[in-house]
C-alpha atoms as a PDB file:
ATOM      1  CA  UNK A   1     -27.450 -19.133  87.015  1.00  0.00           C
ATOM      2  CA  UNK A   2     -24.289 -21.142  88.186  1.00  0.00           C
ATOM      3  CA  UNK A   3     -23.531 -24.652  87.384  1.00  0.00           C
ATOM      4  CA  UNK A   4     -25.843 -26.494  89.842  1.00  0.00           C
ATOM      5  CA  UNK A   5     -28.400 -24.356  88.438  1.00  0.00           C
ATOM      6  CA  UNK A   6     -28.304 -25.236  85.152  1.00  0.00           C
ATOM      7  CA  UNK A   7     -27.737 -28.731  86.139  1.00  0.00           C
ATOM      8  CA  UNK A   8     -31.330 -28.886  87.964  1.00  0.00           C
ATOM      9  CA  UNK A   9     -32.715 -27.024  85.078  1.00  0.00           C
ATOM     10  CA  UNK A  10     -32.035 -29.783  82.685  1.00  0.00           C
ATOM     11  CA  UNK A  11     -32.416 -32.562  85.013  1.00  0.00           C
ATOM     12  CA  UNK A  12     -35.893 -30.964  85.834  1.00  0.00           C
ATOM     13  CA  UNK A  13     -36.706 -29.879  82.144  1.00  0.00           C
ATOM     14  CA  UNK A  14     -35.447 -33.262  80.517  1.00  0.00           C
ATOM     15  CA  UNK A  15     -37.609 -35.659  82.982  1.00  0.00           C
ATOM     16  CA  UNK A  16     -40.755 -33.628  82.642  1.00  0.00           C
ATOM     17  CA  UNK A  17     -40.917 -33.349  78.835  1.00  0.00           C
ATOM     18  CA  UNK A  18     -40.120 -37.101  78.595  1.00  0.00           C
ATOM     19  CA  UNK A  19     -42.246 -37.965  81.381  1.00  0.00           C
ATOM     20  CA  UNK A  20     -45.208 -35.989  79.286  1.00  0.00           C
ATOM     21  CA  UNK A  21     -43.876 -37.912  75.930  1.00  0.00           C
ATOM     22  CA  UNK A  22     -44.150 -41.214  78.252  1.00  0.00           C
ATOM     23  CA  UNK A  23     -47.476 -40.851  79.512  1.00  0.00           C
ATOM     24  CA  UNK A  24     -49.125 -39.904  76.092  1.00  0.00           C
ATOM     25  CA  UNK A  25     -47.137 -43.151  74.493  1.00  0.00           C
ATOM     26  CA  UNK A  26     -48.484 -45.379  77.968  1.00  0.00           C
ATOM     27  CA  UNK A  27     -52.358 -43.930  77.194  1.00  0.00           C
ATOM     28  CA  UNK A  28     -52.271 -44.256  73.273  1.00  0.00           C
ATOM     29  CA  UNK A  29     -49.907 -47.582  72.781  1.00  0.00           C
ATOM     30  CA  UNK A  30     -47.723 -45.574  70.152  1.00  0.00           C
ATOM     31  CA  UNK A  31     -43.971 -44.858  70.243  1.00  0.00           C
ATOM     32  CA  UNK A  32     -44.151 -41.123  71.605  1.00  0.00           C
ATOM     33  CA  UNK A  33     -40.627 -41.853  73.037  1.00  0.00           C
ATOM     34  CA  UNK A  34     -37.694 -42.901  70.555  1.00  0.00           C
ATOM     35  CA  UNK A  35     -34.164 -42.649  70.838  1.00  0.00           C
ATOM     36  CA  UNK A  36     -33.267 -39.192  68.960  1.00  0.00           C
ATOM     37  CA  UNK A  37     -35.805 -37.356  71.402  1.00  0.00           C
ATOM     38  CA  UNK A  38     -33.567 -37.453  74.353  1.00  0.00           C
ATOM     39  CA  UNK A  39     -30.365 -35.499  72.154  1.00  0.00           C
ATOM     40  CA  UNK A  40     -33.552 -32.478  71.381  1.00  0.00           C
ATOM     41  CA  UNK A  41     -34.337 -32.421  74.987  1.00  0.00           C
ATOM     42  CA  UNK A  42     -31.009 -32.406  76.323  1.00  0.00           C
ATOM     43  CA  UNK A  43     -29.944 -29.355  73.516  1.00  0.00           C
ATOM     44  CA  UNK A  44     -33.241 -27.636  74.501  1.00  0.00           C
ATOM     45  CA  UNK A  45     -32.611 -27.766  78.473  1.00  0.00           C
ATOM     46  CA  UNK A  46     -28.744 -27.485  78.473  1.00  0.00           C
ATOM     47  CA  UNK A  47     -28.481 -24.753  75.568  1.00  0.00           C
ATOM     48  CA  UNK A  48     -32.147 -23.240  74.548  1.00  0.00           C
ATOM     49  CA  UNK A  49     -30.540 -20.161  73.380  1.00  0.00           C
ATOM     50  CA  UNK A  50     -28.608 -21.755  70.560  1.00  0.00           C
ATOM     51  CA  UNK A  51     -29.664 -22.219  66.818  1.00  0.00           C
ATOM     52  CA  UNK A  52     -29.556 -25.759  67.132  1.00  0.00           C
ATOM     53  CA  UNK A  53     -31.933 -25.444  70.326  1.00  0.00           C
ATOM     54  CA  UNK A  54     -34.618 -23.732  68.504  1.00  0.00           C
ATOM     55  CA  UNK A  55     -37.672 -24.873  68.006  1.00  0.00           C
ATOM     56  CA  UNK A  56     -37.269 -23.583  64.385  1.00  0.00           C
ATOM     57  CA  UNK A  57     -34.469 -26.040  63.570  1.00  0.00           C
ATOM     58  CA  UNK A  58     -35.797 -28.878  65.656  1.00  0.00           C
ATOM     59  CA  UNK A  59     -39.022 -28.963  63.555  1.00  0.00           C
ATOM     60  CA  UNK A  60     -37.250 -28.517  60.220  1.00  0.00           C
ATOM     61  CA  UNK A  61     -34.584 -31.288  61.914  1.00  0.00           C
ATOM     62  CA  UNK A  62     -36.970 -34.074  62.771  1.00  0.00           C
ATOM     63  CA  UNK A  63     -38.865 -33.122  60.116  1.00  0.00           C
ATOM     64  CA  UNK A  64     -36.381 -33.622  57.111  1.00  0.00           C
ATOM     65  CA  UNK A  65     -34.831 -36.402  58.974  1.00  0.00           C
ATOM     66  CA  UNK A  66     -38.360 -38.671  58.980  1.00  0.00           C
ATOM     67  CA  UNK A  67     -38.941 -37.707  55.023  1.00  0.00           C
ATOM     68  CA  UNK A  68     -35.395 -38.722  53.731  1.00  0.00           C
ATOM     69  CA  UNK A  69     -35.244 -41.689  56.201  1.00  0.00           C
ATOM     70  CA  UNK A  70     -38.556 -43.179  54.837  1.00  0.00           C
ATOM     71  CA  UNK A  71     -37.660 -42.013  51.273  1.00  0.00           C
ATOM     72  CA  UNK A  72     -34.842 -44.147  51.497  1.00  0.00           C
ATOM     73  CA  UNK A  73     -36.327 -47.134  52.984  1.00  0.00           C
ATOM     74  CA  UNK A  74     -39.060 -47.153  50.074  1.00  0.00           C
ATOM     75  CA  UNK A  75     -36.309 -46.573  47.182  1.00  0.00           C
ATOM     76  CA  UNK A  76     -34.613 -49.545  48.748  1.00  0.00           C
ATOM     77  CA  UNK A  77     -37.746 -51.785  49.203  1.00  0.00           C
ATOM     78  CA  UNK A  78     -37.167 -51.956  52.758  1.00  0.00           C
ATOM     79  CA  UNK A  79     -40.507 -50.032  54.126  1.00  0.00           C
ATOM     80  CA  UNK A  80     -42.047 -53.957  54.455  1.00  0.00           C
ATOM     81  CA  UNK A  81     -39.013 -55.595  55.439  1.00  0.00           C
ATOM     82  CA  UNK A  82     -37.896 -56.547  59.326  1.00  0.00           C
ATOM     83  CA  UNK A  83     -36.039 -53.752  61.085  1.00  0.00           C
ATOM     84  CA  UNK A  84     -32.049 -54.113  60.960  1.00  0.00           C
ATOM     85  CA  UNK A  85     -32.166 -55.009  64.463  1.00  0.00           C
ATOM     86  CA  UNK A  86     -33.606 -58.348  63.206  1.00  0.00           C
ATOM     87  CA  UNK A  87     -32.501 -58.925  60.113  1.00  0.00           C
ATOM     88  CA  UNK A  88     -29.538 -57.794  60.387  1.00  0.00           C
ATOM     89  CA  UNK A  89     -27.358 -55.118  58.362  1.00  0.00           C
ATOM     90  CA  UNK A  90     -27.701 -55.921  54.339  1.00  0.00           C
ATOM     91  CA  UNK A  91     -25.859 -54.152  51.748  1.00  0.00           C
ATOM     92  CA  UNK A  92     -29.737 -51.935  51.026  1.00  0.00           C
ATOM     93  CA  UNK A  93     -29.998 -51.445  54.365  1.00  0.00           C
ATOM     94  CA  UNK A  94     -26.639 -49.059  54.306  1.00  0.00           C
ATOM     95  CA  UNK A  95     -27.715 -47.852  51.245  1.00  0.00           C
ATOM     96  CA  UNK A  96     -30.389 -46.761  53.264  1.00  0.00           C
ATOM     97  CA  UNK A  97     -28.888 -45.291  56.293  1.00  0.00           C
ATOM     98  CA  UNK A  98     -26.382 -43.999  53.983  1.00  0.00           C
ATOM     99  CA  UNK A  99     -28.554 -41.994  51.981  1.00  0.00           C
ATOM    100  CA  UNK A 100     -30.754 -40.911  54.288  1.00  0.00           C
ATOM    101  CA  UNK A 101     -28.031 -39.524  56.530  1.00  0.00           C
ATOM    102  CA  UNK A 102     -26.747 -37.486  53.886  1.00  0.00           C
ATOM    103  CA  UNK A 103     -29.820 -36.299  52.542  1.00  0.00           C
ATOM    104  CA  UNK A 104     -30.711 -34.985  56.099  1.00  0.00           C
ATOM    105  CA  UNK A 105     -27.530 -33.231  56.904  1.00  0.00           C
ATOM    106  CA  UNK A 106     -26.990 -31.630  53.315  1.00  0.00           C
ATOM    107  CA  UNK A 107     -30.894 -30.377  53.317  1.00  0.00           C
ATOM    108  CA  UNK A 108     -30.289 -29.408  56.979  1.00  0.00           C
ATOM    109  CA  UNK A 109     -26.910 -27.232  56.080  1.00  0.00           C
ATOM    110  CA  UNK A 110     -29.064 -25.436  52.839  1.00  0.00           C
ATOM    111  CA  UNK A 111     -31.496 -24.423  55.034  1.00  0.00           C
ATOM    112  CA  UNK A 112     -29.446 -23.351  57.954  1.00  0.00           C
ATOM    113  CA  UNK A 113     -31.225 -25.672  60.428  1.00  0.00           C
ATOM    114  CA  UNK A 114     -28.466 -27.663  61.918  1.00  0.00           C
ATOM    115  CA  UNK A 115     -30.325 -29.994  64.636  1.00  0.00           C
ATOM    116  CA  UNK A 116     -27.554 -32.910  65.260  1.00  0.00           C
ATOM    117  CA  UNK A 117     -30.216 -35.332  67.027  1.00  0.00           C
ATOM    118  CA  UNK A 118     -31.671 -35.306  63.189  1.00  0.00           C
ATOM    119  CA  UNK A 119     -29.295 -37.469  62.448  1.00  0.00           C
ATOM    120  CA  UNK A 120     -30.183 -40.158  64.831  1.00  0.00           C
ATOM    121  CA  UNK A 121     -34.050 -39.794  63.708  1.00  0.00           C
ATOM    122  CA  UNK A 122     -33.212 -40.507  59.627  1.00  0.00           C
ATOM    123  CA  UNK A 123     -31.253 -43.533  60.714  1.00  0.00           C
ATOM    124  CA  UNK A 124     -33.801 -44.723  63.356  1.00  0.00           C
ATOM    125  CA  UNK A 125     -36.187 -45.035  60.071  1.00  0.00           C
ATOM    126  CA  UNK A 126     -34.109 -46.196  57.753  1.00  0.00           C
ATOM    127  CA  UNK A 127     -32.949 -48.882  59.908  1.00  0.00           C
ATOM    128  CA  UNK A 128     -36.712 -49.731  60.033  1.00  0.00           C
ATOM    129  CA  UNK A 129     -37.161 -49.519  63.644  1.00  0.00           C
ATOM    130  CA  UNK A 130     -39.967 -46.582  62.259  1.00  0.00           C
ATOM    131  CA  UNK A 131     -41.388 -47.452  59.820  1.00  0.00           C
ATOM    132  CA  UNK A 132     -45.301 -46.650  58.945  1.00  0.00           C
ATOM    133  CA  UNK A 133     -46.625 -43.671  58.214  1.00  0.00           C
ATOM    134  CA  UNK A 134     -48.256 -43.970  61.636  1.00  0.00           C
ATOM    135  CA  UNK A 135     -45.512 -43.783  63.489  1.00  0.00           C
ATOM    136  CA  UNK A 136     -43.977 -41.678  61.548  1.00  0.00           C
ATOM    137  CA  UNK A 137     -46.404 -39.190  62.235  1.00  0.00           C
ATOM    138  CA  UNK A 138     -46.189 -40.209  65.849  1.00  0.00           C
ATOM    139  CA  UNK A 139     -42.569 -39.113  66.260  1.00  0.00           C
ATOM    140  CA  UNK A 140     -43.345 -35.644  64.574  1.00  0.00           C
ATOM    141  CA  UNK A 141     -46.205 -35.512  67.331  1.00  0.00           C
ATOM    142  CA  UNK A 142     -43.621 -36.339  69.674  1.00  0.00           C
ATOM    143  CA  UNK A 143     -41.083 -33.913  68.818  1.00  0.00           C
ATOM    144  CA  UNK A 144     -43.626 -31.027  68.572  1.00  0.00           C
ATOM    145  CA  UNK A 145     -44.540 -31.749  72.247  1.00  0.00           C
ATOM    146  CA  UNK A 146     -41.375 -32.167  73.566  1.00  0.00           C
ATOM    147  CA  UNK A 147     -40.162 -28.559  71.999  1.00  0.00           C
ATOM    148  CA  UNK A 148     -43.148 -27.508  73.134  1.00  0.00           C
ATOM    149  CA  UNK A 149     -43.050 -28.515  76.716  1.00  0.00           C
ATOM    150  CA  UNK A 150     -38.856 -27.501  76.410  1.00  0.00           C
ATOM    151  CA  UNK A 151     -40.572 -23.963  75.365  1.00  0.00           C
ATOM    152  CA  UNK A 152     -43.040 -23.875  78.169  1.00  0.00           C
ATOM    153  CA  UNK A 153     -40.130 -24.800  80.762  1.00  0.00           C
ATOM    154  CA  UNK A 154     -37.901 -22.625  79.427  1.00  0.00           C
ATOM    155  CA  UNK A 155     -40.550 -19.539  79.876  1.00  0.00           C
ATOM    156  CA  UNK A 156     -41.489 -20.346  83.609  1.00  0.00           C
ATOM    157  CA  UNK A 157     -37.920 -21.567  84.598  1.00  0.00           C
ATOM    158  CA  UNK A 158     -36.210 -17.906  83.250  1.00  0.00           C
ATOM    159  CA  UNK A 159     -33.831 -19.771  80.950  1.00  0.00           C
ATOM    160  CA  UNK A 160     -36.175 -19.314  77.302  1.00  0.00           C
ATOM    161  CA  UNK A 161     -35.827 -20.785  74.505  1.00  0.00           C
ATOM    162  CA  UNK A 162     -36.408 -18.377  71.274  1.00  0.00           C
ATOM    163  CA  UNK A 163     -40.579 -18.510  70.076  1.00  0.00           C
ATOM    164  CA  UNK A 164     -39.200 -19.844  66.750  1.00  0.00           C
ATOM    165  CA  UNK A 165     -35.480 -19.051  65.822  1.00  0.00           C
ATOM    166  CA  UNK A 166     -32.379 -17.943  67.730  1.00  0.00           C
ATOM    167  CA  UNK A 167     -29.729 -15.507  66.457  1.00  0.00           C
ATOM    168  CA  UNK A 168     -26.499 -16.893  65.440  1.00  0.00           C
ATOM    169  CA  UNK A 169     -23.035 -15.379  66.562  1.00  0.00           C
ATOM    170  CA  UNK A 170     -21.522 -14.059  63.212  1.00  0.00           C
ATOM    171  CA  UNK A 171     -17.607 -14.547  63.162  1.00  0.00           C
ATOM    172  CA  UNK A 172     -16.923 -11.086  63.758  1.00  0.00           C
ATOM    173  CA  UNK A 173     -19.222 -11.398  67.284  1.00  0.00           C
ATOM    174  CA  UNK A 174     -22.467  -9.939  67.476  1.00  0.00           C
ATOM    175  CA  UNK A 175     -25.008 -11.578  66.420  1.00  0.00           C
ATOM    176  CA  UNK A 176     -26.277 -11.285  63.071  1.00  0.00           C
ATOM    177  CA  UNK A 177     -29.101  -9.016  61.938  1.00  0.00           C
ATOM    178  CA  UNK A 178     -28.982  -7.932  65.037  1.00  0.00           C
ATOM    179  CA  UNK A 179     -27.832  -5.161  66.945  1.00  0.00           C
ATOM    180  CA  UNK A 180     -24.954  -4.205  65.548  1.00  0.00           C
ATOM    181  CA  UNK A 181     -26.967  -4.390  61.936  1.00  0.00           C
ATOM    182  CA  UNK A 182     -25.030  -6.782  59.797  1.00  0.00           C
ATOM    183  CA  UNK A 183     -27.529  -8.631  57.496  1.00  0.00           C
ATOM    184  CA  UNK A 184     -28.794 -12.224  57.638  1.00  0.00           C
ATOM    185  CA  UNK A 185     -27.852 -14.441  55.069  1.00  0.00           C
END
């Protein structure tokens, strides 16, 4: 597939899955679309054979990202308190965001799930613009369908993403525990 193929493929494969995200957050008043799902989408359409693609690292991702992001705003009192966005930045809230962010990517390295948009999830709760459990659980909903609708794309279009995890290129080439046998891990 040349350039202006891939270009339609993500242009068509990034609207619908945040079109689908849209509609469910128009018919249930809940925020099915935040900021951090457009990064997944745009990783699953532009490269849904890399690691960072998979839907194995975009679950673990999102995942860690929303645990350490409310963890921190708890430990820091803030789970109650306005979002940064109106109370401004106070010297908890970067405790916060600071924490969180390196609680994600460290986690995120140990289990070999690098998922950059991650990043933009832990601080969108510890900023407190996420903040309930219900919406936390709202964005994992939201970032299950969106991989899921990526997957489904990916399938029908002929550009797949991996059912779970993708290989990575070891630095010799090849791809590890693959064909040429080297060992995973």
């Amino acid at each position: 597939m040349g350039r202006a193929g891939r270009s339609a493929h993500a242009f068509a494969g990034g609207a619908l899955a945040v079109v689908l995200a849209g509609l469910v957050a128009l018919v249930t008043h809940q925020p099915w679309l935040f900021p951090s799902l457009g990064p997944a989408v745009m990783l699953h359409v532009e490269k849904p054979a890399s690691p960072e693609s998979s839907p194995r690292n975009t679950f673990i991702g999102h995942g860690v990202a929303l645990l350490a992001g409310y963890l921190f705003l708890v430990a820091c009192g803030l789970a109650d308190e306005p979002s940064a966005l109106q109370e401004g930045v106070t010297g908890l809230r970067i405790v916060a965001v600071a924490g969180s962010l390196a609680v994600t990517a460290s986690v995120l390295v140990l289990l070999k799930a690098s998922h950059a948009p991650a990043g933009a999830t832990t601080l969108i709760v510890s900023l407190g613009l996420l903040r309930t459990p219900t919406q936390l659980l709202v964005a994992a909903g939201a970032v299950v369908l969106v991989t899921v609708v990526d997957w489904l794309y990916g399938r029908v279009s002929g550009r797949p993403m991996p059912l779970w995890a993708a290989t990575a290129p070891s630095p010799e080439g090849g791809h590890r525990g693959g064909p040429d046998r080297r060992p995973v891990g």
